[in-house]
C-alpha atoms as a PDB file:
ATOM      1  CA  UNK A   1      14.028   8.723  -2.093  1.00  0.00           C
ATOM      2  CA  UNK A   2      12.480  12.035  -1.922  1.00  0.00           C
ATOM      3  CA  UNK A   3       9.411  13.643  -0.645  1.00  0.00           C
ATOM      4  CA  UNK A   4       6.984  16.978  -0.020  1.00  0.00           C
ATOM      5  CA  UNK A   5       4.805  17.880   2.863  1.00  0.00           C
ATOM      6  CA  UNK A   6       1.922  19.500   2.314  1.00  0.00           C
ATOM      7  CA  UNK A   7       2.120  21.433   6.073  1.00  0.00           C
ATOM      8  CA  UNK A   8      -1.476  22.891   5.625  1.00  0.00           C
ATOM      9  CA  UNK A   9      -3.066  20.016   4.371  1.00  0.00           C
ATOM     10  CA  UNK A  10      -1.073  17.185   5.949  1.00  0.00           C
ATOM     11  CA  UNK A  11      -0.394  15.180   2.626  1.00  0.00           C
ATOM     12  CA  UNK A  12       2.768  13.733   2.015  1.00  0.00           C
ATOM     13  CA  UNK A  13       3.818  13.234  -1.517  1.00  0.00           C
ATOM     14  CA  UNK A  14       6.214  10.263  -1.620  1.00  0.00           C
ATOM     15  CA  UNK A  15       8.921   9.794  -4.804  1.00  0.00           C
ATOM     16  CA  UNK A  16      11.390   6.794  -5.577  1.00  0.00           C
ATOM     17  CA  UNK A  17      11.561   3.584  -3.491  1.00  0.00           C
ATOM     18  CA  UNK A  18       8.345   4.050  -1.435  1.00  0.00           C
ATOM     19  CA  UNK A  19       8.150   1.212   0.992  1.00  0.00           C
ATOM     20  CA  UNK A  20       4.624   1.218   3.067  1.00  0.00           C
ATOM     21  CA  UNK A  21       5.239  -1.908   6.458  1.00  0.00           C
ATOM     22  CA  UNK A  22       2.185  -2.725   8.670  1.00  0.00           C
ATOM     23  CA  UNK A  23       2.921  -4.619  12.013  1.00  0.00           C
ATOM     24  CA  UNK A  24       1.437  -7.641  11.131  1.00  0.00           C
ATOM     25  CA  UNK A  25       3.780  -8.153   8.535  1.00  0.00           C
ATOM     26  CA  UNK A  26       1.910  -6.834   5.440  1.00  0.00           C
ATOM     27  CA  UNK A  27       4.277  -4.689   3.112  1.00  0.00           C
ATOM     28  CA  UNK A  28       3.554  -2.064   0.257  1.00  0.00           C
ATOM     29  CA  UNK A  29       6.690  -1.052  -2.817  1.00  0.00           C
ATOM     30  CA  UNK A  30       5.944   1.103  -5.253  1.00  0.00           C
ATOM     31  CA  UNK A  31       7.347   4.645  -6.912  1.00  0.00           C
ATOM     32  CA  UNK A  32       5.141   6.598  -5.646  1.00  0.00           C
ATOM     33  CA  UNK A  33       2.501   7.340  -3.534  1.00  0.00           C
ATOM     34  CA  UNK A  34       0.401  10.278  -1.565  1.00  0.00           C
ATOM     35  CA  UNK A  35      -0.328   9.937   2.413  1.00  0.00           C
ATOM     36  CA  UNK A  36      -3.358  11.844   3.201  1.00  0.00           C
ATOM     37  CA  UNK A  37      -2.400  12.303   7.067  1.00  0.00           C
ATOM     38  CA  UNK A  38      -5.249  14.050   8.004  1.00  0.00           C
ATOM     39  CA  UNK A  39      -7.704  11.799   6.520  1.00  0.00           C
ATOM     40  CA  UNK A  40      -6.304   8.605   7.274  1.00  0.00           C
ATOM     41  CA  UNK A  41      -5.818   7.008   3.576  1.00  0.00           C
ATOM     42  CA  UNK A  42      -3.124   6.959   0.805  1.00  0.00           C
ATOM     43  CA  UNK A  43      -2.845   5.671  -3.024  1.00  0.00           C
ATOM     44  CA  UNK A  44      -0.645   5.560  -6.047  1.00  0.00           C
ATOM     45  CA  UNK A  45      -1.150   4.894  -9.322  1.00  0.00           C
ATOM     46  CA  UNK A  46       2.002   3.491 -10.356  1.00  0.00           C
ATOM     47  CA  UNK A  47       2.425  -0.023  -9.702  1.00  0.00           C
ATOM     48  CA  UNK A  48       2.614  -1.856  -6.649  1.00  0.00           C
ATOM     49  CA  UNK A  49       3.939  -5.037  -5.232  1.00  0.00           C
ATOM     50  CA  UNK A  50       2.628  -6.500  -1.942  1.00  0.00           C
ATOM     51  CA  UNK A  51       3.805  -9.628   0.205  1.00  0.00           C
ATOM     52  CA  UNK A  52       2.767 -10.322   3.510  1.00  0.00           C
ATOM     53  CA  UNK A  53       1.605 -13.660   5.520  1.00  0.00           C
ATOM     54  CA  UNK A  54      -0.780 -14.274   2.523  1.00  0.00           C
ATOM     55  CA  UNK A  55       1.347 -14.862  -0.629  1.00  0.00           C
ATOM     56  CA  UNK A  56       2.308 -11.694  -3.014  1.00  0.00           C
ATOM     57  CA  UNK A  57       0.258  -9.558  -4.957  1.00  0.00           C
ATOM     58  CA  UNK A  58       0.931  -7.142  -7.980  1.00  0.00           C
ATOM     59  CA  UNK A  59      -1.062  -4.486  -9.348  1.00  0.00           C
ATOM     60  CA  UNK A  60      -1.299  -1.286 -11.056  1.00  0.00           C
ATOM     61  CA  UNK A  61      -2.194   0.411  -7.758  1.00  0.00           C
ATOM     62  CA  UNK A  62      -3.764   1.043  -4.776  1.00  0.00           C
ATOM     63  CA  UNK A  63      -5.813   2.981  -2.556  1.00  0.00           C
ATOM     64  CA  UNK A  64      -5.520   2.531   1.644  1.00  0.00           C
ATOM     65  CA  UNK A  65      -8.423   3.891   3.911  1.00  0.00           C
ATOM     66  CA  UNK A  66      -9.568   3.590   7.850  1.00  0.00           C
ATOM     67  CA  UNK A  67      -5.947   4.131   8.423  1.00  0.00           C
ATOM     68  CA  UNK A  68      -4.962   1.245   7.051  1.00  0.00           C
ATOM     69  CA  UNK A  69      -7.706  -1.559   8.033  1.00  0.00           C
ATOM     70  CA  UNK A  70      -8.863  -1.447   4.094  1.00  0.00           C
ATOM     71  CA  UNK A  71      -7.121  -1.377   1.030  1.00  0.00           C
ATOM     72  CA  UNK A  72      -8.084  -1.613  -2.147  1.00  0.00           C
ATOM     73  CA  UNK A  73      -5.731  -3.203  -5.121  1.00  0.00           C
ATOM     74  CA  UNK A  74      -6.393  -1.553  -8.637  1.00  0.00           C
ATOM     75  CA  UNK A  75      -6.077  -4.086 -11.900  1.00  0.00           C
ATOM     76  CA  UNK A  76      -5.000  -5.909 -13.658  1.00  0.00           C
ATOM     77  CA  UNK A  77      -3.671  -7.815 -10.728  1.00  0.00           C
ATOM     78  CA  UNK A  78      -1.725 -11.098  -9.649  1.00  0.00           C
ATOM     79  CA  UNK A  79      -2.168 -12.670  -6.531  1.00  0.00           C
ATOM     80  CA  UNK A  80      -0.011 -15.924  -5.250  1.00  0.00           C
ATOM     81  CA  UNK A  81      -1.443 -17.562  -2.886  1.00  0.00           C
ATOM     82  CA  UNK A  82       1.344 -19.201   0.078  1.00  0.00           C
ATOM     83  CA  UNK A  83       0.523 -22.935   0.804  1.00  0.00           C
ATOM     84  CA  UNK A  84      -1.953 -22.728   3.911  1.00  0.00           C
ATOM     85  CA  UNK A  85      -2.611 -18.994   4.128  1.00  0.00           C
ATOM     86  CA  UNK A  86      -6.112 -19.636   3.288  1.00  0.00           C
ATOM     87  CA  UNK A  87      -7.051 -18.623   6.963  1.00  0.00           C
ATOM     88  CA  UNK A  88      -5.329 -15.414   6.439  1.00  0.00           C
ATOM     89  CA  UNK A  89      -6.797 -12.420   6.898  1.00  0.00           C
ATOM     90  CA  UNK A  90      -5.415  -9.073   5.178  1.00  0.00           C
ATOM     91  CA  UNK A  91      -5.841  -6.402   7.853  1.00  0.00           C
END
């Protein structure tokens, strides 16, 4: 809904429906979150709910790196599981 960017330092501060889409079908919601451009990561604290070819996940957070290949999930957290997405790989 509304956002600030940090020209200097290349972060983006994200507010309201923040909606994070990866194009293998992975998707990030939260209410916030801050894209470190330069540096190729992002987080938010607030939390977070994730679906993609896996199942869902909720958690209080999370923190993306490597531009994307890792993130990390902060708890408590809830993951379900799709029937036969145990061969899936998060990206």
């Amino acid at each position: 809904e509304t956002g600030q960017y940090h020209r200097e330092s290349q972060v983006l501060d994200l507010q309201g429906m923040v909606n994070l889409f990866q194009d293998q079908g992975y998707e990030i919601h939260t209410d916030s979150a801050t894209v470190l451009l330069k540096e190729g990561k992002a987080h938010s604290f607030t939390p977070v709910r994730t679906q993609g070819p896996f199942g869902q996940l909720e958690s209080q957070g999370f923190e993306l790196v490597d531009k994307g290949k890792v993130v990390y999930f902060t708890g408590p957290a809830r993951l379900v599981l799709n029937s036969g997405s145990a061969g899936a790989a998060a990206p």
